[in-house]
Protein backbone atom coordinates (compact mmCIF):
# COMPACT_ATOMS: atom_id res chain seq x y z
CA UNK A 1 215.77 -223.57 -45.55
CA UNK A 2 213.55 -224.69 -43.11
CA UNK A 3 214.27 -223.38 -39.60
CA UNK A 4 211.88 -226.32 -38.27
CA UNK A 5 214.22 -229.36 -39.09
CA UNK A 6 214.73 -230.92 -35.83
CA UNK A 7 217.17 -233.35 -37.62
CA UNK A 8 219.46 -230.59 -38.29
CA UNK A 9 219.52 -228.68 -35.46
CA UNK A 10 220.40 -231.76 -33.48
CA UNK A 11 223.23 -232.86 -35.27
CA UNK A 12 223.00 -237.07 -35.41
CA UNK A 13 220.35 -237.78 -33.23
CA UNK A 14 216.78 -237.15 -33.81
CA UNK A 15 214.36 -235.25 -31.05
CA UNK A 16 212.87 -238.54 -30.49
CA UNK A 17 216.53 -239.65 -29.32
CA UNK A 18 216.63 -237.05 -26.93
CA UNK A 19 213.76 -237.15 -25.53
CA UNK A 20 214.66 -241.22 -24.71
CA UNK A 21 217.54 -240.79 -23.36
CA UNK A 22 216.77 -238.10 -20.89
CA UNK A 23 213.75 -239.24 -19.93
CA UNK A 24 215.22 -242.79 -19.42
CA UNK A 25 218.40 -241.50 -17.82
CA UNK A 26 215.69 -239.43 -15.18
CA UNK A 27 213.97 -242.54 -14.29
CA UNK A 28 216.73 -245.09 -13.79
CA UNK A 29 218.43 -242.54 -11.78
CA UNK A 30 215.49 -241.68 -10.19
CA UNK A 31 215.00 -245.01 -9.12
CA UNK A 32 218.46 -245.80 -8.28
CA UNK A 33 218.48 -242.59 -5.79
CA UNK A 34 215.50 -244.27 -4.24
CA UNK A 35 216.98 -247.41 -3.46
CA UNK A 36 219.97 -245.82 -1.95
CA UNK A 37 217.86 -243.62 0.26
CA UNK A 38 215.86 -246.87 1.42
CA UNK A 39 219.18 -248.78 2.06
CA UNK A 40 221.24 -246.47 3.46
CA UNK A 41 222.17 -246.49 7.37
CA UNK A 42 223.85 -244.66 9.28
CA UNK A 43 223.35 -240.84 10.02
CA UNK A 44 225.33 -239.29 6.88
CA UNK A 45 222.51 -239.21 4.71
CA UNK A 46 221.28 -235.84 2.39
CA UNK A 47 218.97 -235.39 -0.12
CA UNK A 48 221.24 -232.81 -2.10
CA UNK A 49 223.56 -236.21 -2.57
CA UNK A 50 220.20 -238.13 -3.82
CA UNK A 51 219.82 -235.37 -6.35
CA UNK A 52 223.44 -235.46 -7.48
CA UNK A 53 222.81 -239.23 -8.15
CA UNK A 54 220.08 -238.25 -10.32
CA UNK A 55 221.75 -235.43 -11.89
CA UNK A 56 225.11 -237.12 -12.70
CA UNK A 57 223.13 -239.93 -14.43
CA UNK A 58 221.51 -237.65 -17.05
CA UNK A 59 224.85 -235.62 -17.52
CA UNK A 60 226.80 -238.77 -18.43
CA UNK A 61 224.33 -240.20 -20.71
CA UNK A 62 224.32 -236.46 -22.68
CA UNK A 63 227.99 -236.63 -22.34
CA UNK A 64 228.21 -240.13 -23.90
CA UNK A 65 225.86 -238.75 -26.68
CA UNK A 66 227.95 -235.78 -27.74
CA UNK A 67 231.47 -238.77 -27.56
CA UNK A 68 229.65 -241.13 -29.73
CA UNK A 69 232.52 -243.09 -31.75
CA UNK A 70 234.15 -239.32 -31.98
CA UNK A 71 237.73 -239.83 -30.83
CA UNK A 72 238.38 -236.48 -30.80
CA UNK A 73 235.50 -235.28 -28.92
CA UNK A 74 236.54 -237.93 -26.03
CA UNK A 75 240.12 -236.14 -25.99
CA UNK A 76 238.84 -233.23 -25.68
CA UNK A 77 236.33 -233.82 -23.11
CA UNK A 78 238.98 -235.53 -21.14
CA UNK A 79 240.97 -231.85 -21.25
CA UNK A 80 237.94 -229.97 -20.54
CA UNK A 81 236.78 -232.05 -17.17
CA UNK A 82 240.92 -232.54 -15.89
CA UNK A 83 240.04 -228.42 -15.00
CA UNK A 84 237.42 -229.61 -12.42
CA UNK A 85 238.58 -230.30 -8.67
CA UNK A 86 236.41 -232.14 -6.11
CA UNK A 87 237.10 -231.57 -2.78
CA UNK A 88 234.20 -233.45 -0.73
CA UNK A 89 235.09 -235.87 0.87
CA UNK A 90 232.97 -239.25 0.64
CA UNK A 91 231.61 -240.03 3.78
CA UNK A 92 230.87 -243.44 3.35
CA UNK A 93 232.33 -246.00 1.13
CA UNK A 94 229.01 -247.61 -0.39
CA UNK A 95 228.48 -243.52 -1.62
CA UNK A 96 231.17 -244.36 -4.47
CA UNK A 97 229.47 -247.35 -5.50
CA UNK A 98 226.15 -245.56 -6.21
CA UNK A 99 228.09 -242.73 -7.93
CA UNK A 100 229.78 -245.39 -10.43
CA UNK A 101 226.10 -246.69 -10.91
CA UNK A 102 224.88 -244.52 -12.15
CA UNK A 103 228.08 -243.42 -14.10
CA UNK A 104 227.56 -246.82 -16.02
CA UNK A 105 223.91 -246.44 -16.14
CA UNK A 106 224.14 -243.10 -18.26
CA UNK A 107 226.61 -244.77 -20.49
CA UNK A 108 224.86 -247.94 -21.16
CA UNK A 109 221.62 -244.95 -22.17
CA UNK A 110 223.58 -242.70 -23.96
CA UNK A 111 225.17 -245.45 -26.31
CA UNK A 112 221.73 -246.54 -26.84
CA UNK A 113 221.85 -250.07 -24.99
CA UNK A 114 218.41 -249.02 -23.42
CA UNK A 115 217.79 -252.59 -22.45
CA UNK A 116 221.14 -252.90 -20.96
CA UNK A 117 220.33 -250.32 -18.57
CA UNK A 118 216.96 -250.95 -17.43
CA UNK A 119 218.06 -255.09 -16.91
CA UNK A 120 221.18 -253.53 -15.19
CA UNK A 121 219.70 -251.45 -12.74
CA UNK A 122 216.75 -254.18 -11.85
CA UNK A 123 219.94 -256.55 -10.90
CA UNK A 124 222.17 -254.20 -8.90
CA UNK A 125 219.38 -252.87 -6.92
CA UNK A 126 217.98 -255.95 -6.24
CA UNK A 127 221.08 -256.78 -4.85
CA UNK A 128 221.56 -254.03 -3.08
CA UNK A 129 218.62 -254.43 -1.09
CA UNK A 130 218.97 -258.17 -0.69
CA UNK A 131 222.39 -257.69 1.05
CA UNK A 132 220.89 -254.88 3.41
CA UNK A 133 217.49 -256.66 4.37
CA UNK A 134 219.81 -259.78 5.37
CA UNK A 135 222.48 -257.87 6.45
CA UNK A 136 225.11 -259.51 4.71
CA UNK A 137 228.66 -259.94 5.16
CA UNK A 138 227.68 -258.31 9.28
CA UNK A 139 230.07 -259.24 11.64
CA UNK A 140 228.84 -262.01 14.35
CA UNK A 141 229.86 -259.98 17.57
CA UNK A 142 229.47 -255.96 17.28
CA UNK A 143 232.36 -253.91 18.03
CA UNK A 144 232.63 -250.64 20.08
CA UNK A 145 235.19 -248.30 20.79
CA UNK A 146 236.02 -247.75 24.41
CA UNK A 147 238.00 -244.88 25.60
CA UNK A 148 239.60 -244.70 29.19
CA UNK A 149 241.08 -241.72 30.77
CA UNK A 150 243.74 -242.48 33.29
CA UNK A 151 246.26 -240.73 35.43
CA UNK A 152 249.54 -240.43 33.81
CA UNK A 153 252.23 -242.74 35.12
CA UNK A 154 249.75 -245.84 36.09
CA UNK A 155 250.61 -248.84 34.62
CA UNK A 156 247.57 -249.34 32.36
CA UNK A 157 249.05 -252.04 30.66
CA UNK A 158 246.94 -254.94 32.63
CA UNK A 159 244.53 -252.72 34.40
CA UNK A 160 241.79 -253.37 33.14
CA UNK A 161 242.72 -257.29 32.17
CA UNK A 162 240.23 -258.75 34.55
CA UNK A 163 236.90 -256.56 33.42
CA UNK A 164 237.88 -257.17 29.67
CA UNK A 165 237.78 -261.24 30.70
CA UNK A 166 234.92 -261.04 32.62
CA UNK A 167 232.41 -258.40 29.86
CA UNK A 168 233.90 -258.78 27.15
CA UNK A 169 234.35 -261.03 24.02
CA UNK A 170 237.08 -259.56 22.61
CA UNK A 171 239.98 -256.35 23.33
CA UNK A 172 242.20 -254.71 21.52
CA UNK A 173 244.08 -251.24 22.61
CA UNK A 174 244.29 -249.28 19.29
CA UNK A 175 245.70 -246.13 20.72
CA UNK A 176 247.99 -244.43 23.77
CA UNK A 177 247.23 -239.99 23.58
CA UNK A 178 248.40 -237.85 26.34
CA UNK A 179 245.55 -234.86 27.05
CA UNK A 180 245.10 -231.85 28.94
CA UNK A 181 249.20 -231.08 28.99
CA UNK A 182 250.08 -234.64 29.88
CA UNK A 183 248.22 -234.55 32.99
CA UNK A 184 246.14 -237.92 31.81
CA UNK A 185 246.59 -240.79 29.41
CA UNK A 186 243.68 -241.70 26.75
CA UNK A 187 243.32 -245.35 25.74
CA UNK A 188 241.34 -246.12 23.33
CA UNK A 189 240.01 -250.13 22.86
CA UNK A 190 238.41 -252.08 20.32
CA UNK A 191 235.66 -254.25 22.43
CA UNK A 192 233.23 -256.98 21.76
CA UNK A 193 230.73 -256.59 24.91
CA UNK A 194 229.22 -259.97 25.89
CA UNK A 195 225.59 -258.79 27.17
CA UNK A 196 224.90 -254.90 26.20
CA UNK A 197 222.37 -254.97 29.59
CA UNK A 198 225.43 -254.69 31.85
CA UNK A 199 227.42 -251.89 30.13
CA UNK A 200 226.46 -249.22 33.24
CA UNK A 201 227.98 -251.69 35.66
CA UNK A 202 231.19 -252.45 33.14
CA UNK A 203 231.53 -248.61 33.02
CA UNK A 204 230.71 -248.15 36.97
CA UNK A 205 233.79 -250.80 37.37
CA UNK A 206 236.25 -248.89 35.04
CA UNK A 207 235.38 -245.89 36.66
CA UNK A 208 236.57 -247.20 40.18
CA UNK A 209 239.99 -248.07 38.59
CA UNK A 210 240.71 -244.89 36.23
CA UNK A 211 240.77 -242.88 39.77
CA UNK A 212 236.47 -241.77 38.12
CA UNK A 213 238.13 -239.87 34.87
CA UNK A 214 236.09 -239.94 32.14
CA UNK A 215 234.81 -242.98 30.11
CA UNK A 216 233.85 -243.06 26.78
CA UNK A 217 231.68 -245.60 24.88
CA UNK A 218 230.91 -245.26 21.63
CA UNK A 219 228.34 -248.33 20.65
CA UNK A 220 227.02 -248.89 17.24
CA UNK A 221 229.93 -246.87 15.24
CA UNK A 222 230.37 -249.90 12.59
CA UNK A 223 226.76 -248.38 11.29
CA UNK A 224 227.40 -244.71 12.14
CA UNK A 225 229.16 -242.27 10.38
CA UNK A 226 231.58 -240.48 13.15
């Protein structure tokens, strides 16, 4: 018998299979991890996530190799990875997108369709980074999140009407919290500031009616990760 037959020691594929798939799984993934870390925003970014991209790429184009057209090897697959529990949550949505890329990538590798992949992940990522360079589907007016401290018992329902009119676009109270044992009342607002150069004097004016309790503007949180 000879202990050198590749063939047999790798069941249906040949080495030269292998060797494809990995490498081509590597690259695509590679390459896929790359465009996510060039259009990604916000501050939620790591490089261990980048990795797993690449990583979970290859491991479902091995996995599709060992399935093949094996019904019973998908079953039992299925039973073996129902033991596994992820508990990290996904920071940001477009995270789940890139995970299923490359999910489908490795498939589309592992089942052979080579050219399926590589045309695949040209068009997605081109996509990708059309959408982000023109900043697609962006809301017109940014929103922030203002919160107001305020003596409890004032009447904030129209308090701050008449600054909202005058520097803002658009206002919408989201939340009522009591803090520190009742003693003050947290709104929190949904704004659309009309010029951001006058946000120290739209602050300075809350200020004078909150009785100078604290004031809270959070800018930019549509593209940060809070």
């Amino acid at each position: 018998m000879d202990i050198f037959n590749f063939q047999d020691l790798t069941g249906e594929f040949s080495v030269l299979d292998i060797v494809i798939v990995m490498t081509l799984s590597f690259l695509l993934s590679a390459f896929i991890g790359w465009i996510y870390k060039i259009t990604h925003r916000g501050t939620s970014y790591t490089q261990s996530f980048v990795f797993t991209l690449v990583m979970n790429g290859m491991v479902v184009a091995l996995v599709m190799m060992i399935v093949g057209s094996n019904i019973a090897r998908a079953f039992s697959l299925v039973g073996a990875l129902s033991i596994i529990r992820f508990r990290n949550a996904v920071k940001e949505t477009r995270d789940v997108g890139f995970i299923f890329f490359t999910m489908a990538i490795g498939m589309a590798i592992g089942t052979k369709f080579y050219l399926l992949a590589v045309a695949g992940t040209i068009v997605i990522s081109l996509m990708v980074v059309v959408m982000m360079r023109f900043n697609w589907f962006a809301r017109d007016v940014a929103s922030q999140i203002l919160r107001i401290q305020v003596p409890s018992g004032i009447p904030f329902d129209t308090l701050f009407d008449n600054l909202f009119v005058k520097f803002t676009n658009s206002s919408e109270l989201i939340s009522v919290d009591t803090v520190h044992s009742g003693m003050l009342t947290e709104l929190t607002y949904s704004i659309g500031l009309k010029k951001s150069n006058r946000v120290q004097e739209f602050l300075s004016e809350i200020r004078n009616l909150n009785g100078n309790n604290k004031v809270t503007l959070i800018a930019g949180y549509n593209s940060t990760d809070l």
